[in-house]
Protein backbone atom coordinates (compact mmCIF):
# COMPACT_ATOMS: atom_id res chain seq x y z
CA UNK A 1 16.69 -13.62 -13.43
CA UNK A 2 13.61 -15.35 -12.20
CA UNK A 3 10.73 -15.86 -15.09
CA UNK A 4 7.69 -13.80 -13.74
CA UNK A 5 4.39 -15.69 -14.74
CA UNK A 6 2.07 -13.64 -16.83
CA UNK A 7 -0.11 -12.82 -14.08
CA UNK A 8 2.12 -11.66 -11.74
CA UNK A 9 3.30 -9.34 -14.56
CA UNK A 10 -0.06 -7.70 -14.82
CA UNK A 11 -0.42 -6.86 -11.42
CA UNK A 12 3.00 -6.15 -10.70
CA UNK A 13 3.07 -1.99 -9.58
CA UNK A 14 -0.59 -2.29 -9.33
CA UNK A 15 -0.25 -1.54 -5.70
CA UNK A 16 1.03 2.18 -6.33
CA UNK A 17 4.24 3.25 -8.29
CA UNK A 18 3.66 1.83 -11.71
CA UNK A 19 0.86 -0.12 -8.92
CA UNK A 20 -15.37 11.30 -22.09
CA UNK A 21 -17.76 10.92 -19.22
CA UNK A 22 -20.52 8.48 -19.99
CA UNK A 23 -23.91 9.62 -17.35
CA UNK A 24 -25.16 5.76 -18.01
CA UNK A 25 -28.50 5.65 -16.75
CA UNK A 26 -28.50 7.85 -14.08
CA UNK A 27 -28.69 11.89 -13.55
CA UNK A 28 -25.39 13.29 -12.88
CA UNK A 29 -24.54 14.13 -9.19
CA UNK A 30 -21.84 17.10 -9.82
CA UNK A 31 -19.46 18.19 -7.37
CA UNK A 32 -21.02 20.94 -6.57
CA UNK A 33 -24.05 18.92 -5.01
CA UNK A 34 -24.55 16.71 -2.14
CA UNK A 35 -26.89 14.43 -0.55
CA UNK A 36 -29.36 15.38 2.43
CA UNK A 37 -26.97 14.47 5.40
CA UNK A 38 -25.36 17.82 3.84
CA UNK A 39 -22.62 15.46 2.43
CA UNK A 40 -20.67 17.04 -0.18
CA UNK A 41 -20.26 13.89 -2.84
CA UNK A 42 -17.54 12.96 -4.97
CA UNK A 43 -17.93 13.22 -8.97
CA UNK A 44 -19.94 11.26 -10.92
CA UNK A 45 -17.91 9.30 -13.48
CA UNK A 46 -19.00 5.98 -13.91
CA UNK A 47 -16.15 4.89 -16.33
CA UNK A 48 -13.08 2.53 -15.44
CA UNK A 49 -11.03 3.75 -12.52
CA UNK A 50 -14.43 6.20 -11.72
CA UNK A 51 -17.01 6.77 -9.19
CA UNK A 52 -20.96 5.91 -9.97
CA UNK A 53 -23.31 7.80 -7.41
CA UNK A 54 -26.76 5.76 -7.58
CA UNK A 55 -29.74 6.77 -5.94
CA UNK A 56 -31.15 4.17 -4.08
CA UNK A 57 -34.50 6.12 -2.87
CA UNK A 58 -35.55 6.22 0.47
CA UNK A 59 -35.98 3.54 3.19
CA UNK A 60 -36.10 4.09 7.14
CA UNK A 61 -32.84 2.22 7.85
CA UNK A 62 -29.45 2.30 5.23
CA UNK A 63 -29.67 -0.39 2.71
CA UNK A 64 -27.07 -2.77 2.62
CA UNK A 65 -25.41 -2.62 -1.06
CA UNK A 66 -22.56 -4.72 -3.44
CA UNK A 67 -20.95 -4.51 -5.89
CA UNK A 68 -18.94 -7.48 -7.32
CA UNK A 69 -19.44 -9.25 -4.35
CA UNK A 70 -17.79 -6.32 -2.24
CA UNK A 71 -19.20 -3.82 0.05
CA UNK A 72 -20.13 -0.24 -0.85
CA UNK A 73 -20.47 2.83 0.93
CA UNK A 74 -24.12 4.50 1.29
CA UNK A 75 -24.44 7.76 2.37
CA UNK A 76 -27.67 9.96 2.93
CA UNK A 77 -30.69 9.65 5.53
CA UNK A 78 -33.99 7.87 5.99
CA UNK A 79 -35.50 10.17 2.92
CA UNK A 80 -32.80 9.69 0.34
CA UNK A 81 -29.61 6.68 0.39
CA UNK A 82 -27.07 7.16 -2.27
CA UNK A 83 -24.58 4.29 -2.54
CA UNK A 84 -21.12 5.14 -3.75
CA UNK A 85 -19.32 2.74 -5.96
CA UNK A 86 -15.84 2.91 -7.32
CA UNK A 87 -15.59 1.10 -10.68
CA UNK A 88 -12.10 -0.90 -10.89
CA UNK A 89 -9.50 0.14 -14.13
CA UNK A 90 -10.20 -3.29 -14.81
CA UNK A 91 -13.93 -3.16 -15.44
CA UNK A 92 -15.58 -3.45 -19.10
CA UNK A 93 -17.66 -1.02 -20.51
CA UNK A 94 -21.29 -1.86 -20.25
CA UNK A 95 -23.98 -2.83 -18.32
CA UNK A 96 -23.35 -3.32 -14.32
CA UNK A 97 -25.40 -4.30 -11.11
CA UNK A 98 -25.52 -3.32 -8.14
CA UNK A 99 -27.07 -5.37 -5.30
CA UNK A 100 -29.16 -3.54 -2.49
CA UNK A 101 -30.63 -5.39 0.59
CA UNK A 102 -33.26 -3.09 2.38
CA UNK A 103 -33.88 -3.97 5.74
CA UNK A 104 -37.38 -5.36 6.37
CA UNK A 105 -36.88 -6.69 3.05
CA UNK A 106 -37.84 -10.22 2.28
CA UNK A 107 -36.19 -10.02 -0.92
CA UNK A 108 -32.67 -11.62 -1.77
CA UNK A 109 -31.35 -8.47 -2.97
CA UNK A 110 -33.28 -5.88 -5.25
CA UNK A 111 -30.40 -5.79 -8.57
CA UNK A 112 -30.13 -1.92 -9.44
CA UNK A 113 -28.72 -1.61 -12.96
CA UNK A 114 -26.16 1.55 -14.09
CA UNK A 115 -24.28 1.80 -17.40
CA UNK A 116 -19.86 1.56 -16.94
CA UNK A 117 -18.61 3.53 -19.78
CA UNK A 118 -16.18 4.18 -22.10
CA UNK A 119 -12.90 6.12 -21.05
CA UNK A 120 -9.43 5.99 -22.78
CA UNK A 121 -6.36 6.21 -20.74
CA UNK A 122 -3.31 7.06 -21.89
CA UNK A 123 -0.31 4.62 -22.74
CA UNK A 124 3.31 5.12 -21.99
CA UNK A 125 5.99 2.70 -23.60
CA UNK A 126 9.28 2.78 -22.01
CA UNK A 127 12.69 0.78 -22.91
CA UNK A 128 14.74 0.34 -19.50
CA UNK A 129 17.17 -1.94 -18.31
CA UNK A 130 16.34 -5.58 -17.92
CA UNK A 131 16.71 -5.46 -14.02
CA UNK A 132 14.28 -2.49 -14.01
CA UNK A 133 11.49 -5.25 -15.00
CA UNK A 134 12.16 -8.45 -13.72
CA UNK A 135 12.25 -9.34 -10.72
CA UNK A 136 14.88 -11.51 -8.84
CA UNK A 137 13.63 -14.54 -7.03
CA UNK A 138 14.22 -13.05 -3.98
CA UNK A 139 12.13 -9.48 -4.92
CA UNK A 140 9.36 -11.43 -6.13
CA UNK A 141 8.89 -14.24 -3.16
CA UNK A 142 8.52 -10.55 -0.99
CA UNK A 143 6.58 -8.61 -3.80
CA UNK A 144 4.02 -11.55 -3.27
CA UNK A 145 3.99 -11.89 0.50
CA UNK A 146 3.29 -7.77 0.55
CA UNK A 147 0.58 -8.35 -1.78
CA UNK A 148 -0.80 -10.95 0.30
CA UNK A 149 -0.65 -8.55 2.91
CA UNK A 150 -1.87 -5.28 1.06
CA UNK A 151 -4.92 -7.42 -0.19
CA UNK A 152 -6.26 -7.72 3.54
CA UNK A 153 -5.44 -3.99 4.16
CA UNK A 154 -7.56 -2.95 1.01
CA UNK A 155 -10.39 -5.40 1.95
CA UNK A 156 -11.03 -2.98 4.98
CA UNK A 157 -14.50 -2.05 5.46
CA UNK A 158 -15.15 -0.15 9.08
CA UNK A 159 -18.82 0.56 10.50
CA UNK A 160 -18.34 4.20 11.02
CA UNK A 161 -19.35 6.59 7.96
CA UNK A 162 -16.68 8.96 6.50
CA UNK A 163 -16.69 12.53 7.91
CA UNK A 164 -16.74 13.93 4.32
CA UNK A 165 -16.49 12.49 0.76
CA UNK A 166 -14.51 15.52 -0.38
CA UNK A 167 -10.43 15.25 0.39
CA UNK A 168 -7.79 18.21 0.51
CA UNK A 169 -4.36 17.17 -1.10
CA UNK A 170 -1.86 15.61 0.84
CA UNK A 171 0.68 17.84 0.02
CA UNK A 172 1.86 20.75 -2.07
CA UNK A 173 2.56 20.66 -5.65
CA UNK A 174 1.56 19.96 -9.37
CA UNK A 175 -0.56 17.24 -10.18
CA UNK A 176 -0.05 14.77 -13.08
CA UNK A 177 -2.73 13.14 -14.74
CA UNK A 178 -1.12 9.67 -15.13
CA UNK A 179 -4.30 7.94 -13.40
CA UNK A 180 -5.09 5.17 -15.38
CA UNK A 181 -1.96 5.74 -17.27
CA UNK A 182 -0.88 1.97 -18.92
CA UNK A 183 2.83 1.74 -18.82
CA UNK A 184 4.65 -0.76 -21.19
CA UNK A 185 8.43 -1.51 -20.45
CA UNK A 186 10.17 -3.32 -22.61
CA UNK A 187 7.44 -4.68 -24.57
CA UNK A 188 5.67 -5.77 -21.29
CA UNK A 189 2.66 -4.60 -20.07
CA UNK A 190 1.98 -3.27 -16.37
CA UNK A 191 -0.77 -2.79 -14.78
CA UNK A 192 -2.91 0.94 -14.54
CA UNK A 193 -0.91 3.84 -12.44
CA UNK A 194 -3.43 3.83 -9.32
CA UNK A 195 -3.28 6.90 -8.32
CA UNK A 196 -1.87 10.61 -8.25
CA UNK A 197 1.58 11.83 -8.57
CA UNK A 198 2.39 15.25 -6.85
CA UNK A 199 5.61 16.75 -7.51
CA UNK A 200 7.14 17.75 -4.24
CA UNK A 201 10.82 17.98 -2.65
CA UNK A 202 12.12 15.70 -0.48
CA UNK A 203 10.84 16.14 3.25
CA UNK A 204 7.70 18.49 2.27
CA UNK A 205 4.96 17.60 4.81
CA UNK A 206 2.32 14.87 3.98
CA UNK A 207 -0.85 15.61 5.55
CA UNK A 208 -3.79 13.50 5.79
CA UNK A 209 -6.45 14.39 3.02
CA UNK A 210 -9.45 14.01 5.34
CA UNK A 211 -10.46 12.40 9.07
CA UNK A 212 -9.36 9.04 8.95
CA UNK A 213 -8.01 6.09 11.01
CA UNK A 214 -4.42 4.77 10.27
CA UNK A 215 -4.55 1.10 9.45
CA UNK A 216 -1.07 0.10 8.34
CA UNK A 217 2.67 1.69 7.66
CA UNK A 218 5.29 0.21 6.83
CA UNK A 219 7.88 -0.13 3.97
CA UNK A 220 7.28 -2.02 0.86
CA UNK A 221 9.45 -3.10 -2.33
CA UNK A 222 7.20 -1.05 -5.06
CA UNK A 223 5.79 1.34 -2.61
CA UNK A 224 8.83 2.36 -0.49
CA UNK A 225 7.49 3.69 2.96
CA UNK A 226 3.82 3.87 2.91
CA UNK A 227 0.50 5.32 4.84
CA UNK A 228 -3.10 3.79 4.64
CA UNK A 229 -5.83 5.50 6.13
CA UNK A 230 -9.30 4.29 6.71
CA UNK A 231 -11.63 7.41 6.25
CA UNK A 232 -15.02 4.90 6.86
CA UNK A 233 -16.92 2.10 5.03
CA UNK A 234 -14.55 0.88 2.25
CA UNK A 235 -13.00 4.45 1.84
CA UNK A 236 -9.30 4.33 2.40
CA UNK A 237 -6.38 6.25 0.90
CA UNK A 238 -2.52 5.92 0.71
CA UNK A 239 0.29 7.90 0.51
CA UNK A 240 3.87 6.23 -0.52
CA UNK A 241 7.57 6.52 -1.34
CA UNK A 242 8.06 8.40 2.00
CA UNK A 243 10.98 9.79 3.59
CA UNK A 244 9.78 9.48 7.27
CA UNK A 245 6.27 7.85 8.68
CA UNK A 246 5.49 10.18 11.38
CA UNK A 247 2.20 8.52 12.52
CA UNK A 248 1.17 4.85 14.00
CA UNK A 249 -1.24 1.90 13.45
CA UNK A 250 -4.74 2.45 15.02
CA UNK A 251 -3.73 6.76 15.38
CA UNK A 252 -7.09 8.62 14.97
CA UNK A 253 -5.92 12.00 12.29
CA UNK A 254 -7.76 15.45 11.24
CA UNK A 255 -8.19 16.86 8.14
CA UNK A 256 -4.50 18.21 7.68
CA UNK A 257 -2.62 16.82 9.99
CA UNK A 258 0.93 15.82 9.45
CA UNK A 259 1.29 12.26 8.73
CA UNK A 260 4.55 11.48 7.13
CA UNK A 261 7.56 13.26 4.61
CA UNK A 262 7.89 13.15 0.95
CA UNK A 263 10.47 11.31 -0.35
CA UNK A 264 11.93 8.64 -2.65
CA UNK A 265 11.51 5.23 -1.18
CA UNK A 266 10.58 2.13 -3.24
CA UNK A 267 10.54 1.88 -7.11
CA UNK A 268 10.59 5.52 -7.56
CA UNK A 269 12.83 7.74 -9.99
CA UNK A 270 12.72 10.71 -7.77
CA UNK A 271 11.24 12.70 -4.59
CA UNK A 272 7.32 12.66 -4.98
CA UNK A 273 4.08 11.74 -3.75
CA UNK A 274 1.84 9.09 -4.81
CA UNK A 275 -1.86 9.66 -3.73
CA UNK A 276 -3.77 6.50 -3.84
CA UNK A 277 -7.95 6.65 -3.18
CA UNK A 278 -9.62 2.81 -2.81
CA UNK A 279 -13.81 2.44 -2.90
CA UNK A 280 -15.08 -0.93 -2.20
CA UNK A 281 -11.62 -2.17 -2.83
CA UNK A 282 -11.15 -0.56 -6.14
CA UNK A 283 -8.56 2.12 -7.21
CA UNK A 284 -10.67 5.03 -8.04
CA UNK A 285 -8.95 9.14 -9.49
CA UNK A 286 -8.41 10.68 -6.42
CA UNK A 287 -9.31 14.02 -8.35
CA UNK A 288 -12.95 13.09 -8.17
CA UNK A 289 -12.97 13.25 -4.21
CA UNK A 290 -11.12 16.91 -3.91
CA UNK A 291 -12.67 19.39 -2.16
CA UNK A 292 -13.25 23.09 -4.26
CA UNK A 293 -10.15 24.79 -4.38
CA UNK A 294 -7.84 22.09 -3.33
């Protein structure tokens, strides 16, 4: 078997399949509030693999913000911006900046400070069969090209706004809460589970969990057949281990329409669905963007 480097280990599954609320500084934003364009917003959790709302005040035109040298989504109207910044699993607990460029502005960028904090995921340690964890020469030289690949997907940041920051669920079923979940196989860690798992049968409809743009399909190693949709400025989600892809590349979709089949494709152990959300290019809990109800 080919000898993974120790980086590659860390972010191998990072992509999907094994890819105490601190308020910081700021008031909480709940989920049952919203900012002044009537915008329903996500939850505030500004901890690892969380959301931070921060108020940015108001300005006549919408600041410009970053956040680790990536683009963030703000949301609101001349009286009141909020910027909306998913933390990465990988941050540290801590102080963070965010940096806001108002138009008009002579400044380099106004630094806005918020407070990551602490959260403990849970840990899974698994013995499996060697060939289960490493990777074959040949599974790894494609791992990395889809990577290469999936990077530039993730990086996409569109000028139109999202519709709505609050998301139905892509499909039927019960939810696990293995976000953030750190699986160890064999001794060898992998990198945070990104995202939802919902248990569903094989061929149970997948429908898009709000209005979105599709910006890539197509079948990877880890992720078996896979959806991402672009749902405006740095908010995208992803749906894998499909059975059948039943939408295209650049296809405008609705809240609930029909985008693909569960199944079992990829690295997966059985028919489910794995719900990914990404915020400024960082895996945030999809739980924090569903809508009441879902």
């Amino acid at each position: 078997m080919h000898q993974i480097p120790d980086s590659t280990r860390r972010d191998l599954l990072g992509h999907c399949a094994a890819w105490g609320l601190l308020l910081g500084l700021w008031p909480r934003l709940g989920p049952a509030q919203s900012d002044n364009r009537g915008f329903e917003l996500p939850e505030h959790r500004p901890v690892p693999g969380g959301v931070a709302l921060i108020d940015l005040g108001a300005a006549p035109q919408v600041p410009s913000a970053q956040f680790g040298g990536n683009p963030v989504l703000v949301v609101g109207n001349a009286e009141r911006w909020t910027a909306i910044v998913g933390i990465g699993l990988a941050a540290r607990e801590g102080p963070a900046e965010l940096v806001v460029t108002r138009t008009g502005d002579s400044r380099a960028g106004e630094r806005i400070g918020f407070q990551i904090g602490a959260h403990a995921y849970a840990e899974q340690r698994l013995t499996v069969a060697p060939k289960h964890v490493d990777l074959s020469k040949a599974d790894l030289a494609r791992y990395q090209r889809e990577r290469a690949h999936l990077d530039q997907v993730i990086a996409t940041f569109s000028a139109d706004p999202p519709a709505s920051l609050r998301f139905v669920a892509p499909a039927p079923g019960e939810r696990s809460s293995s976000f953030g979940l750190r699986r160890v196989f064999n001794g060898q860690a992998r990198s945070p589970h990104s995202g939802m798992d919902i248990a569903a049968q094989q061929g149970t409809p997948v429908k898009a969990p709000g209005v979105a743009r599709v910006i890539d399909t197509g079948d990877y190693f880890f992720n078996g057949n896979t959806v991402w949709l672009d749902h405006g400025r740095g908010l995208l989600s992803m749906v894998c281990h499909l059975h059948t892809i039943d939408v295209r590349i650049g296809e405008l979709v609705a809240t609930g329409d029909a985008i693909a089949t569960v199944g079992a494709t990829g690295r997966a152990t059985g028919p489910h669905l794995h719900w990914s959300v990404s915020l400024n290019r960082q895996m945030v809990d999809p739980a924090l963007f569903l809508a009441a109800g879902s």
